[in-house]
Protein backbone atom coordinates (compact mmCIF):
# COMPACT_ATOMS: atom_id res chain seq x y z
CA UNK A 1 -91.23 2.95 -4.45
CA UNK A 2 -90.23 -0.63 -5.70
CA UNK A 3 -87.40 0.43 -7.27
CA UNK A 4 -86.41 2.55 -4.27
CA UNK A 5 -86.28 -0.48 -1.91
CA UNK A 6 -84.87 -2.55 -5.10
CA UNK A 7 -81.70 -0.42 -4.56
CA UNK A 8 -81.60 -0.55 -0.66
CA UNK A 9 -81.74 -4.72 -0.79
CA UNK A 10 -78.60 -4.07 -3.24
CA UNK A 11 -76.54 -2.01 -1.42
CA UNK A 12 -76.61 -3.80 1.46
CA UNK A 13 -75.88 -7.29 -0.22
CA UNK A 14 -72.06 -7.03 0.20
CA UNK A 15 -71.41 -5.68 -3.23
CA UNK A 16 -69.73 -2.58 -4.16
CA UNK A 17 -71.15 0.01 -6.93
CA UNK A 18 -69.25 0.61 -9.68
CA UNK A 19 -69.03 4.10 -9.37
CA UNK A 20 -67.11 3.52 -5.92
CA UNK A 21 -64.80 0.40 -7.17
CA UNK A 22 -61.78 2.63 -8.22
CA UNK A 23 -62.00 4.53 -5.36
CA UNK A 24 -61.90 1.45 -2.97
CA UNK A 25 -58.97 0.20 -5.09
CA UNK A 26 -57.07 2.90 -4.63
CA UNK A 27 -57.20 3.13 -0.62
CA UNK A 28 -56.19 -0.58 -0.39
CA UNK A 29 -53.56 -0.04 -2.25
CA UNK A 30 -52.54 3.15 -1.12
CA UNK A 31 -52.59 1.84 2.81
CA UNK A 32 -50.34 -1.54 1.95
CA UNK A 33 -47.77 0.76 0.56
CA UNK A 34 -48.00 3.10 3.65
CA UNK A 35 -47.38 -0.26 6.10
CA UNK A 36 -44.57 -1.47 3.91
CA UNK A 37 -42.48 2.05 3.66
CA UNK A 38 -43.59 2.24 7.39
CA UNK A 39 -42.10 -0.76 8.37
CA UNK A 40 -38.53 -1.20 9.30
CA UNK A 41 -36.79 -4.18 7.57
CA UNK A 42 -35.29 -6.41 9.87
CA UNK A 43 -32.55 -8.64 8.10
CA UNK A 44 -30.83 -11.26 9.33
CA UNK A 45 -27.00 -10.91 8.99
CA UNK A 46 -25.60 -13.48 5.95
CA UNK A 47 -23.79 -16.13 7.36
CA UNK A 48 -20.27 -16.03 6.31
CA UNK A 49 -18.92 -19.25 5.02
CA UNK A 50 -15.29 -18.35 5.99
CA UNK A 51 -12.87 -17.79 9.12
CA UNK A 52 -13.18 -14.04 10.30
CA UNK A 53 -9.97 -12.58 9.30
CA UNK A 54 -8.21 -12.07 12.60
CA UNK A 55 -6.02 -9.40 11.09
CA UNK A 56 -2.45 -8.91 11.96
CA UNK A 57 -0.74 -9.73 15.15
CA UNK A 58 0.96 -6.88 16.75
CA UNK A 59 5.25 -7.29 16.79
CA UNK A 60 6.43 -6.89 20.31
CA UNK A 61 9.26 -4.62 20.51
CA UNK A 62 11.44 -6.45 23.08
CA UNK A 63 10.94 -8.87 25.17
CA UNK A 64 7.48 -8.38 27.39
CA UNK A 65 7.88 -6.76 30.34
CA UNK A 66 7.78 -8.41 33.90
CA UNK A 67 5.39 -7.49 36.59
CA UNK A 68 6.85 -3.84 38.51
CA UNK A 69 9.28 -3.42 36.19
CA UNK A 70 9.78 -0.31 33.68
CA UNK A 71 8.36 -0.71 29.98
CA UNK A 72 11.13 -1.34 27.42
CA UNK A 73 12.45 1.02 25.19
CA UNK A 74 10.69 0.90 21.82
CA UNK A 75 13.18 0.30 18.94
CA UNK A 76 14.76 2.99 17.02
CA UNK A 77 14.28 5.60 19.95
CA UNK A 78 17.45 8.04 19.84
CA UNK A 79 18.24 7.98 23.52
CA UNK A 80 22.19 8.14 25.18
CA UNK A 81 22.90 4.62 26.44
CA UNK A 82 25.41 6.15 28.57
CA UNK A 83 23.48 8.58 31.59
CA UNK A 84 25.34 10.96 33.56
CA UNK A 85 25.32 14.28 33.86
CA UNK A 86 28.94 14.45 31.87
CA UNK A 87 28.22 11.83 29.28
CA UNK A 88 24.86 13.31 28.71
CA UNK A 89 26.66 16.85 27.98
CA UNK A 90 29.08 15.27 25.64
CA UNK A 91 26.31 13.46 23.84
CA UNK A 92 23.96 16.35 23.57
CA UNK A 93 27.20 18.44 21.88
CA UNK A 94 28.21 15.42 19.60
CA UNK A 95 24.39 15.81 18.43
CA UNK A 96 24.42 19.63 17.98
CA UNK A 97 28.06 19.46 16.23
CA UNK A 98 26.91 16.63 13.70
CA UNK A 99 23.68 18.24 12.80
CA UNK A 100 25.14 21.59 12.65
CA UNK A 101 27.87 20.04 10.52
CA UNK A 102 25.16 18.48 7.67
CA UNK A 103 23.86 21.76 7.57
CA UNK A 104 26.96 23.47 7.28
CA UNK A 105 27.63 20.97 3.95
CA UNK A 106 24.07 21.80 2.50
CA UNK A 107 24.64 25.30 2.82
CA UNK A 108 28.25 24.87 1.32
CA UNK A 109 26.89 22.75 -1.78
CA UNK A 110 23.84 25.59 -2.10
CA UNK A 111 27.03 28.16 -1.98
CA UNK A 112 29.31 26.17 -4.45
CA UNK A 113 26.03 25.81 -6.96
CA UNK A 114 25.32 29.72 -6.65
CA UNK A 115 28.73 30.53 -7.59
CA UNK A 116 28.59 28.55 -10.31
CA UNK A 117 25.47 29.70 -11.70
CA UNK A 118 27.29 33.52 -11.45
CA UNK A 119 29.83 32.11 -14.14
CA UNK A 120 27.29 30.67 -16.27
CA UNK A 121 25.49 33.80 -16.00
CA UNK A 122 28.29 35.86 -16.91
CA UNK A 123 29.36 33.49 -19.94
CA UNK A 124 25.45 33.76 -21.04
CA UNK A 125 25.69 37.82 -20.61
CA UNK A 126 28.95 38.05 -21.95
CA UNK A 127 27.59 36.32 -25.63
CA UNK A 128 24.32 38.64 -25.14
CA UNK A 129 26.73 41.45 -25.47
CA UNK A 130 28.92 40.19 -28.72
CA UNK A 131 25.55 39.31 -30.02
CA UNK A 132 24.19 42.64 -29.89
CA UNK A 133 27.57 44.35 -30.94
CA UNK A 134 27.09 42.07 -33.60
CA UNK A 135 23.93 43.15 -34.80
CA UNK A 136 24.10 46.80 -34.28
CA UNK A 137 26.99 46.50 -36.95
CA UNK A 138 24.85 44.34 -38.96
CA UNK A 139 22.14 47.13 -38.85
CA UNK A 140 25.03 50.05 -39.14
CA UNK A 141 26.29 48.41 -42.40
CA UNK A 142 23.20 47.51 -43.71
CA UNK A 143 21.74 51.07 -43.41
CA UNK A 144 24.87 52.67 -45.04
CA UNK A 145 24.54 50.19 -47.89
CA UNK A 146 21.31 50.98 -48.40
CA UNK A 147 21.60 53.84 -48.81
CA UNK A 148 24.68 53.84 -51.37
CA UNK A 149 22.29 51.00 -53.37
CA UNK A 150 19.31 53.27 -53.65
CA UNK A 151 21.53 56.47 -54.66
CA UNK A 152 22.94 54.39 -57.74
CA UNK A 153 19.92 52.00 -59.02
CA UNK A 154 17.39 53.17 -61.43
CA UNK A 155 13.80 54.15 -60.10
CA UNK A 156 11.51 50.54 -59.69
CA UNK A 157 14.40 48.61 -58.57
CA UNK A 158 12.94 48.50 -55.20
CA UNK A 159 10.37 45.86 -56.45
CA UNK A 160 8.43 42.89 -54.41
CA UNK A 161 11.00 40.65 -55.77
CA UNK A 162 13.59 41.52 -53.65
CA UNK A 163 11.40 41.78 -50.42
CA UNK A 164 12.04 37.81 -49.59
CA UNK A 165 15.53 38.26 -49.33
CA UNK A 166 16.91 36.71 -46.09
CA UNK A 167 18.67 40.06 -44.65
CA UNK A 168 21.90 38.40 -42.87
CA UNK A 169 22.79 36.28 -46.08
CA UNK A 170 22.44 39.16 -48.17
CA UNK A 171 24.31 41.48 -45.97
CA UNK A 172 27.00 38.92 -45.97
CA UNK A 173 27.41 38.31 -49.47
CA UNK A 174 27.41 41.95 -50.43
CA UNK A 175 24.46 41.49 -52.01
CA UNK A 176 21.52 45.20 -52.99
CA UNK A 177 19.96 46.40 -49.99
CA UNK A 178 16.31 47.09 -49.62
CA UNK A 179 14.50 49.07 -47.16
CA UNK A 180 13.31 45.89 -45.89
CA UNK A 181 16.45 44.88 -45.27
CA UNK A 182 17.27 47.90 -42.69
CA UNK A 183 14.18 47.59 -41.00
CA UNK A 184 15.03 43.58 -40.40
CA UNK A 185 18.35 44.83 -39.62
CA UNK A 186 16.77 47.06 -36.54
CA UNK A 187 14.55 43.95 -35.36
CA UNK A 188 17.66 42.07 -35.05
CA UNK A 189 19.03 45.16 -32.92
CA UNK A 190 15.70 44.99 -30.43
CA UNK A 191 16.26 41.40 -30.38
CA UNK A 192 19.46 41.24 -29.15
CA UNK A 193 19.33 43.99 -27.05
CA UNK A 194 16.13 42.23 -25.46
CA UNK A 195 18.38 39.46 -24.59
CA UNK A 196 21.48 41.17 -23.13
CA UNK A 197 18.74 42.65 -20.84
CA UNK A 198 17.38 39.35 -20.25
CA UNK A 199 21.09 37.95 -19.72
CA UNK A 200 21.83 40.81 -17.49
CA UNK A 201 18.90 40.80 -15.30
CA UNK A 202 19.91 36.84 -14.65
CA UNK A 203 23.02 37.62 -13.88
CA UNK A 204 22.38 40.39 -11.30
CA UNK A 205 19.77 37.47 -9.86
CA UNK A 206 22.57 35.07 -9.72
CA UNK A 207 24.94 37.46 -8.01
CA UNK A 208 22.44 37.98 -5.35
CA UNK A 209 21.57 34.55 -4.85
CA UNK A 210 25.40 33.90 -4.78
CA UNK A 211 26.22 36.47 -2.15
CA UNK A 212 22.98 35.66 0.00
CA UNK A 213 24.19 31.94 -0.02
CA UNK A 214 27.82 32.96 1.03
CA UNK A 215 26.75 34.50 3.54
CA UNK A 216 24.81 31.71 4.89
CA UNK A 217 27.28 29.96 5.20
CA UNK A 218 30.26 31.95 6.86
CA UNK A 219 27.47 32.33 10.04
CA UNK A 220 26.55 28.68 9.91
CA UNK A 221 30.50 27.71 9.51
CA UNK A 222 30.92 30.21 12.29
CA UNK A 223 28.80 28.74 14.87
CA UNK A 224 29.91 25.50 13.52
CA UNK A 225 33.23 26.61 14.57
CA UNK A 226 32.27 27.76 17.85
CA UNK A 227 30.64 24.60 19.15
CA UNK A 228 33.17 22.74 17.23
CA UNK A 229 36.08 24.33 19.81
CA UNK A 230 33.45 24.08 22.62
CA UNK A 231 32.94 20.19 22.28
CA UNK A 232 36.87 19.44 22.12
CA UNK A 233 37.52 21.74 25.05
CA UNK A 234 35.04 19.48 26.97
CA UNK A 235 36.43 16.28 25.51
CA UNK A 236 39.99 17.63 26.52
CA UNK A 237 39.29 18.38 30.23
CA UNK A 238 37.66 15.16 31.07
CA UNK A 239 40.13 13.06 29.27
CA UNK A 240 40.00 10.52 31.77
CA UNK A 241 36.11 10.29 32.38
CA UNK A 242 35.44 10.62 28.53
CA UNK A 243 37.45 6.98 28.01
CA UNK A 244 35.10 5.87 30.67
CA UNK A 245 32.35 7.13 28.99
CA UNK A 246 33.16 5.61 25.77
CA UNK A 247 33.78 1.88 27.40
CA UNK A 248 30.03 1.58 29.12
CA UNK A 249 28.60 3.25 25.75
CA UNK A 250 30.04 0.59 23.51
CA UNK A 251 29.53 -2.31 26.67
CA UNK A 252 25.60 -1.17 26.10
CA UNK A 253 25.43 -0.72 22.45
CA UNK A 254 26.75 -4.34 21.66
CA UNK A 255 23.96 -5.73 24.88
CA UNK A 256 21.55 -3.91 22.67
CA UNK A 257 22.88 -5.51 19.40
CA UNK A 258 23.10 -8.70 21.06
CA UNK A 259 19.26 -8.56 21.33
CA UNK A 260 18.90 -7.99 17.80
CA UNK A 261 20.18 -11.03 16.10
CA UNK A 262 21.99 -10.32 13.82
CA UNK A 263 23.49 -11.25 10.52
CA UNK A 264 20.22 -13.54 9.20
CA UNK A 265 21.25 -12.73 5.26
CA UNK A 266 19.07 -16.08 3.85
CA UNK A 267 21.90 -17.42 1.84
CA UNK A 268 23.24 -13.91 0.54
CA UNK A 269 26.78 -12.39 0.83
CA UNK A 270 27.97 -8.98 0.14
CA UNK A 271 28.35 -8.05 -3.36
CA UNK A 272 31.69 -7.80 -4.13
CA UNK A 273 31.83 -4.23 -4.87
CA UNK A 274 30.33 -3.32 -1.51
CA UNK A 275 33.58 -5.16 -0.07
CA UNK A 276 35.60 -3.15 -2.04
CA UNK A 277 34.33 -0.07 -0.87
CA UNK A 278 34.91 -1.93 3.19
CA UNK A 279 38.02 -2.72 2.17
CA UNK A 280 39.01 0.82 0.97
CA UNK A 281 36.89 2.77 4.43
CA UNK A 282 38.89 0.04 6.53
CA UNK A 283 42.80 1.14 5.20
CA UNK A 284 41.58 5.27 6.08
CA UNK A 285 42.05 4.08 10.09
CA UNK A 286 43.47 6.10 11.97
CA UNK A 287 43.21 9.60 9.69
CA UNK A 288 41.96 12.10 11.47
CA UNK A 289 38.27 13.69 10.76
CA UNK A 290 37.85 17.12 9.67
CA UNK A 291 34.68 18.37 8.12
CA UNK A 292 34.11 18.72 4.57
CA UNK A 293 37.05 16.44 3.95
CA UNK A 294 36.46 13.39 1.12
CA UNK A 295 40.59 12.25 1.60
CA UNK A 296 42.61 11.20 0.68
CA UNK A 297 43.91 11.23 4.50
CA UNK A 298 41.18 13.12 6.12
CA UNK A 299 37.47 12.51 6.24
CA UNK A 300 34.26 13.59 7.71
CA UNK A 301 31.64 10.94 8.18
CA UNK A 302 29.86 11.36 4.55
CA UNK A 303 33.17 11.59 2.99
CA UNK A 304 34.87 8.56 3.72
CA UNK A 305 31.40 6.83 2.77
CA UNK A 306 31.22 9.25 -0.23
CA UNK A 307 34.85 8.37 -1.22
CA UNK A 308 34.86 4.88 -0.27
CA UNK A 309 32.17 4.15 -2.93
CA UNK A 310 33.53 6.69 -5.46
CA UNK A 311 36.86 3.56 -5.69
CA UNK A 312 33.79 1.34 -6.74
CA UNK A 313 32.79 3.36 -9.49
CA UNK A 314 29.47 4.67 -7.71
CA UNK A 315 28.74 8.22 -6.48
CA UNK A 316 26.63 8.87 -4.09
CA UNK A 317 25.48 12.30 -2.48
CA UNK A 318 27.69 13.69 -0.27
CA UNK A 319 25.47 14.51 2.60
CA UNK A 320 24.62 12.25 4.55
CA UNK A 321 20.95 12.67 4.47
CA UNK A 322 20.76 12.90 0.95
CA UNK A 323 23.08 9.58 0.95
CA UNK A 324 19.84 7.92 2.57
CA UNK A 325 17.13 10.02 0.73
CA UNK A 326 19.47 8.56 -2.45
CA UNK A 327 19.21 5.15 -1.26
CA UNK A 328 16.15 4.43 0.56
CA UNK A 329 14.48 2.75 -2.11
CA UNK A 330 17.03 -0.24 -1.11
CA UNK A 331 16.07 -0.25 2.99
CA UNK A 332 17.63 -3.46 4.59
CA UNK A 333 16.82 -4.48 8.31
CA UNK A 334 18.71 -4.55 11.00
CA UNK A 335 19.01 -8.24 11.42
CA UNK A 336 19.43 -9.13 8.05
CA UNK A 337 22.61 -6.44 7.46
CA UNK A 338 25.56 -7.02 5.24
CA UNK A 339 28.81 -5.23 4.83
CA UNK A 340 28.87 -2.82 3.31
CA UNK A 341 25.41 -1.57 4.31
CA UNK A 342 25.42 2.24 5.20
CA UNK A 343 23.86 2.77 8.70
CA UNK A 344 22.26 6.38 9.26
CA UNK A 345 21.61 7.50 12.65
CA UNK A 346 19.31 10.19 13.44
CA UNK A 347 18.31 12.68 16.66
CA UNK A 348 14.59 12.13 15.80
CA UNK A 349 11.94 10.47 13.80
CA UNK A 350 12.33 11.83 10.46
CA UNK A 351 15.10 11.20 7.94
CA UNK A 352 15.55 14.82 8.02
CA UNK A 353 16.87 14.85 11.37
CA UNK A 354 19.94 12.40 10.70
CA UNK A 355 23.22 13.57 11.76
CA UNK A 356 25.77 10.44 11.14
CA UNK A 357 26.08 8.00 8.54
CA UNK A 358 28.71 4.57 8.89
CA UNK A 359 29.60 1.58 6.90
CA UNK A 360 28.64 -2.16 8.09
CA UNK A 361 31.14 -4.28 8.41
CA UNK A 362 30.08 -7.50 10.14
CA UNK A 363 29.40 -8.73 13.46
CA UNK A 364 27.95 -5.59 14.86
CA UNK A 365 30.67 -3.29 13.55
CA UNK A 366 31.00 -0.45 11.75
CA UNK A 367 33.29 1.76 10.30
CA UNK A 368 33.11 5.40 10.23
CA UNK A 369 34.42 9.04 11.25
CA UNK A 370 32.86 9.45 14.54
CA UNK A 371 33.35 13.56 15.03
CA UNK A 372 35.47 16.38 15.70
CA UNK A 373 38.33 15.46 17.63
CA UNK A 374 38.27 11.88 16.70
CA UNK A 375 39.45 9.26 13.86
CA UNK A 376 38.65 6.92 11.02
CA UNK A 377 38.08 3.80 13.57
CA UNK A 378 36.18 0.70 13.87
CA UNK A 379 32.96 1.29 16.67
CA UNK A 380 30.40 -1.03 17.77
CA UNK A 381 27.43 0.47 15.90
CA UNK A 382 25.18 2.90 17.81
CA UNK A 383 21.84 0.68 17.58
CA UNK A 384 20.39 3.58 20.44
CA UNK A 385 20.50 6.39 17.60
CA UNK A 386 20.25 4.13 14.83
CA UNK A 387 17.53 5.24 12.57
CA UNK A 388 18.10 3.26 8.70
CA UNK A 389 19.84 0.90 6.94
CA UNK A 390 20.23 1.02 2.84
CA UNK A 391 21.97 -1.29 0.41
CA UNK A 392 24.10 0.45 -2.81
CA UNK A 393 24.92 -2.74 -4.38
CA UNK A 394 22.78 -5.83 -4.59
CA UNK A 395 23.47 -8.62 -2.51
CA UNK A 396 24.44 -11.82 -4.42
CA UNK A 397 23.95 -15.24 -3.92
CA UNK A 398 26.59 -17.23 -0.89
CA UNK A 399 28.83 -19.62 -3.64
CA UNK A 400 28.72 -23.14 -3.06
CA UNK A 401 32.25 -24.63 -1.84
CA UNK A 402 31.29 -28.51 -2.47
CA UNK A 403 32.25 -29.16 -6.30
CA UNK A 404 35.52 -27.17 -5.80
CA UNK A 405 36.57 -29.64 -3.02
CA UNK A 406 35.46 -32.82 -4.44
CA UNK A 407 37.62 -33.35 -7.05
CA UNK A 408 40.68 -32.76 -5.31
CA UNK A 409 40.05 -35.64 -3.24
CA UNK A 410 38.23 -38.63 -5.19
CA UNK A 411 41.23 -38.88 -8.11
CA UNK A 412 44.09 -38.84 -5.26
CA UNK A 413 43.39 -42.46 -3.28
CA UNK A 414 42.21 -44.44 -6.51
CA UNK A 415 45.32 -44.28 -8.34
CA UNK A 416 47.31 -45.48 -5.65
CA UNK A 417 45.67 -48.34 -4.71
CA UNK A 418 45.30 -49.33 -8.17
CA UNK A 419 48.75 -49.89 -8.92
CA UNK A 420 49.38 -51.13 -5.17
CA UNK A 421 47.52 -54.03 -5.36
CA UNK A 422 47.78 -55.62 -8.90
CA UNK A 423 51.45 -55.99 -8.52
CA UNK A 424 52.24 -57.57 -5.40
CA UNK A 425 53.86 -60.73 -6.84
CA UNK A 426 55.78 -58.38 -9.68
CA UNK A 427 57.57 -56.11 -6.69
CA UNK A 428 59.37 -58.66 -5.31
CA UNK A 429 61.46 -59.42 -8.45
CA UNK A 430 61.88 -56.14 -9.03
CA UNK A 431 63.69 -55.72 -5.67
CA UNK A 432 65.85 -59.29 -5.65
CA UNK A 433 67.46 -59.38 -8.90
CA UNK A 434 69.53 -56.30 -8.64
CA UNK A 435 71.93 -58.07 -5.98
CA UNK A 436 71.68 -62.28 -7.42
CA UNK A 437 71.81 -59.75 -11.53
CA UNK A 438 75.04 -60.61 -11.99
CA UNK A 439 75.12 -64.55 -11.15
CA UNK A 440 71.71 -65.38 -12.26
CA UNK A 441 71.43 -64.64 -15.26
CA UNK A 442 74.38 -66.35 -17.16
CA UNK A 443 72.85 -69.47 -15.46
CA UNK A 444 69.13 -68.81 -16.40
CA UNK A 445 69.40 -70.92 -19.51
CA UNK A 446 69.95 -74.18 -17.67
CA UNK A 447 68.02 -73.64 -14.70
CA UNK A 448 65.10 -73.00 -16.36
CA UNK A 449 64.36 -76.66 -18.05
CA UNK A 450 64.56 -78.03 -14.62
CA UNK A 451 62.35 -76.41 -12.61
CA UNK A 452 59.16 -77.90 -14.87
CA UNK A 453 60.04 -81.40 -13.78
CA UNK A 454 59.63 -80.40 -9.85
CA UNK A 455 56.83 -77.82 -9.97
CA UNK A 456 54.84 -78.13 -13.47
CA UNK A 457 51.46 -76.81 -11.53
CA UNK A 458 52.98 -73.84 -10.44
CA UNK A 459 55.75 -72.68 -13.14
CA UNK A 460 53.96 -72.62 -16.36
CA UNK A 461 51.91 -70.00 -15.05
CA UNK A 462 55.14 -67.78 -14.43
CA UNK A 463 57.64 -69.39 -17.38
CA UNK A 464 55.57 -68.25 -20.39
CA UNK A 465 54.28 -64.83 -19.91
CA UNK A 466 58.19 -63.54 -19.27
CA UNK A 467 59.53 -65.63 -22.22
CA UNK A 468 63.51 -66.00 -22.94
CA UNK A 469 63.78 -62.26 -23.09
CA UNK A 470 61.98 -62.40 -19.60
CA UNK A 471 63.79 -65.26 -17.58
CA UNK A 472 65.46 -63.23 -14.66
CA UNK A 473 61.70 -62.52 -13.27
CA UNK A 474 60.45 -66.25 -13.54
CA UNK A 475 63.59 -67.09 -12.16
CA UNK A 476 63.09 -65.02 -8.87
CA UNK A 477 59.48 -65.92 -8.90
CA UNK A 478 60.10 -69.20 -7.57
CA UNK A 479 61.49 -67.41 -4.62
CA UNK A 480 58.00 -64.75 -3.42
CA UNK A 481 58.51 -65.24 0.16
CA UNK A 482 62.38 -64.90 0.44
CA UNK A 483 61.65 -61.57 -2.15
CA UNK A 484 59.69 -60.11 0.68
CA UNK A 485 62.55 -59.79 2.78
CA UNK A 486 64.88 -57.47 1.30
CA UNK A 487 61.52 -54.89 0.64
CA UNK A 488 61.35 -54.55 4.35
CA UNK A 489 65.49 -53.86 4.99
């Protein structure tokens, strides 16, 4: 019974049986990891030791607008800048003419390119054939041979030595036949013939191709045709309204390219083979378009671009999207254009959609081939349907006109006053003694021993620099102010 309450004072002293330690240890450990994952963490934001990037300021297209008025036309949006119910007709057409006109030149390049793969085609099918004439001939001979060879040789001649015989080379020297060599002879038949089938399944391809691609285009050239005739009938019967129509278009385009700014090149000028190709688009004036024409005296609008570069040594594409899909990895701006820039205008917001393409040429300008009906002319450019600009050549740097100008002007006073001034005193004599010439000088010899008794401050100065083959000039020099006289008759 002592024990008994031994162990009850123990257990109720505060301490913990061993038996029961790990377990303890384990639930307080156990329930701090519970609160901690059970606890959200609540961190407080790092401050950042920078400015917040603001990011980038938006552009405003245009000037904002005021209070009750319309918004303002967002750059590069293809609308007419001329509205009416006739100018909106005309431009519609013009649109639907151009576009149907790029696609009439895509089809005609797919056309030209399927024709031409029908001749190589035919060329390729055409050797096919020789080929396997060839080797049927080969095989023909080479059978015959063989079997005159193995009629006359001995039994055993048909040994493994002559099994690695090269069949054409022995064929073609004449050389004993094997049966090898008519069985290679027969491969060479299936090979060929393989290929003439090959070459004449490509060619019936090609012919298709070429056909379905001709006939493409004589129903695209056809409508072209049609609203071709349509748009000058229209253009024809309002003559009068149409000249209108063309004076408030280019009155609105140059407002709108007076908004621009233009011409801000930083100190660059046209490379000089970009002038040359102005300078060659400029002298076409006046020749008439006609689609599909490159020149020499008629052009359509990729043409004369397409030829006027061509005199430069360059070729470009010869569609006028393509011309920008060739060149858009040189993009210039619109304010920072050069001539010589080509100018692509568009009906919508992809490059596909471009219908016209024109050549910068300063000051707003361009010139192009407007459309059917019209002429190689000088235009304001249309900055309403203007959709890119690209660069073919590389600008170059403006040259600097000060050294070239210098020069001519520093060496041109100097010398001149130079000799001016140092001989004052010597002109004079120079001018009197051609009329007192004749009299003075017989007499110099017995004037001169005179003059040293009246003046000998003055004289020696003058007396011994002209010594006695220099006496007329002392002479006169005694005489400055009457000497300036006769210089002024």
């Amino acid at each position: 019974m002592a024990n008994s309450g031994r162990g009850q004072a123990e257990r109720t002293d505060g301490t913990v049986s061993p038996v029961l330690r790990p377990l303890v240890w384990s639930a307080l450990v156990g329930a701090i990891v519970a609160g901690v994952l059970a606890t959200p963490v609540w961190a407080e934001p790092a401050t950042p030791n920078t400015v917040p990037d603001p990011g980038v300021r938006p552009v405003p297209a245009g000037a904002p607008p005021s209070p009750g008025s319309s918004p303002s036309v967002p750059p590069n949006l293809q609308i007419p800048t001329v509205t009416g119910p006739l100018a909106s007709q005309i431009y519609a057409l013009e649109v639907e003419v151009a576009t149907l006109g790029e696609e009439l030149l895509k089809l005609r390049q797919t056309r030209d390119e399927k024709a031409a793969a029908v001749t190589a085609a035919n060329t390729a099918l055409a050797t096919a054939r020789a080929e396997l004439e060839q080797a049927r001939a080969i095989a023909d001979s080479a059978a015959a041979e063989a079997l005159k060879d193995a009629a006359g040789l001995p039994p055993g001649a048909f040994g493994s030595d002559l099994h690695g015989l090269e069949l054409l080379k022995r064929i073609q020297r004449g050389e004993e036949r094997s049966p090898r060599d008519t069985s290679l002879a027969a491969a060479e038949v299936n090979r060929a013939l393989a290929a003439q089938q090959q070459a004449e399944a490509a060619y019936q391809k090609a012919v298709a191709e070429s056909q379905q691609a001709a006939a493409a285009f004589t129903e695209a050239e056809k409508k072209y045709k049609e609203r071709s005739a349509a748009l000058l009938k229209l253009k024809r019967e309002n003559a009068e309204k149409l000249a209108e129509i063309e004076r408030e278009r280019e009155a609105a385009e140059q407002r709108i390219g007076n908004e621009i700014g233009l011409d801000s090149v930083n100190g660059l000028v046209a490379n000089p083979k970009a002038l040359g190709a102005v300078k060659y688009a400029l002298a076409q004036r006046g020749d008439p378009y006609q689609w599909g024409a490159e020149g020499p005296d008629r052009f359509d609008c990729s043409g004369l671009v397409w030829a006027a570069y061509r005199s430069q040594g360059k070729t470009l594409p010869r569609v006028s999207r393509d011309q920008y899909n060739g060149t858009r990895s040189q993009t210039v701006a619109r304010e920072a254009l050069l001539p010589g820039d080509l100018l692509f205008f568009a009906s919508g917001s992809s490059w596909t959609s471009i219908h016209h393409v024109g050549m910068y040429i300063g000051d707003g300008k361009m010139v192009h081939a407007p459309t059917t009906g019209d002429v190689v002319k000088v235009s304001t450019v249309w900055w309403s349907r203007f959709y890119a600009a690209t660069r073919v050549f590389p600008a170059v740097p403006a040259p600097t006109t000060s050294p070239t100008t210098r020069p001519p002007t520093t060496p041109s006073p100097r010398p001149t006053p130079s000799k001016t001034t140092k001989p004052p005193t010597t002109t004079p004599p120079t001018t009197k003694p051609p009329t007192s010439m004749p009299t003075v000088t017989p007499t110099t010899p017995t004037t001169i021993p005179t003059p040293p008794t009246t003046a000998p401050t003055t004289e020696p100065t003058t007396t011994p620099t002209g010594g006695s083959s220099s006496n007329a000039p002392s002479a006169t020099g005694s005489t400055p102010t009457a000497g300036g006289s006769p210089s002024d008759d």
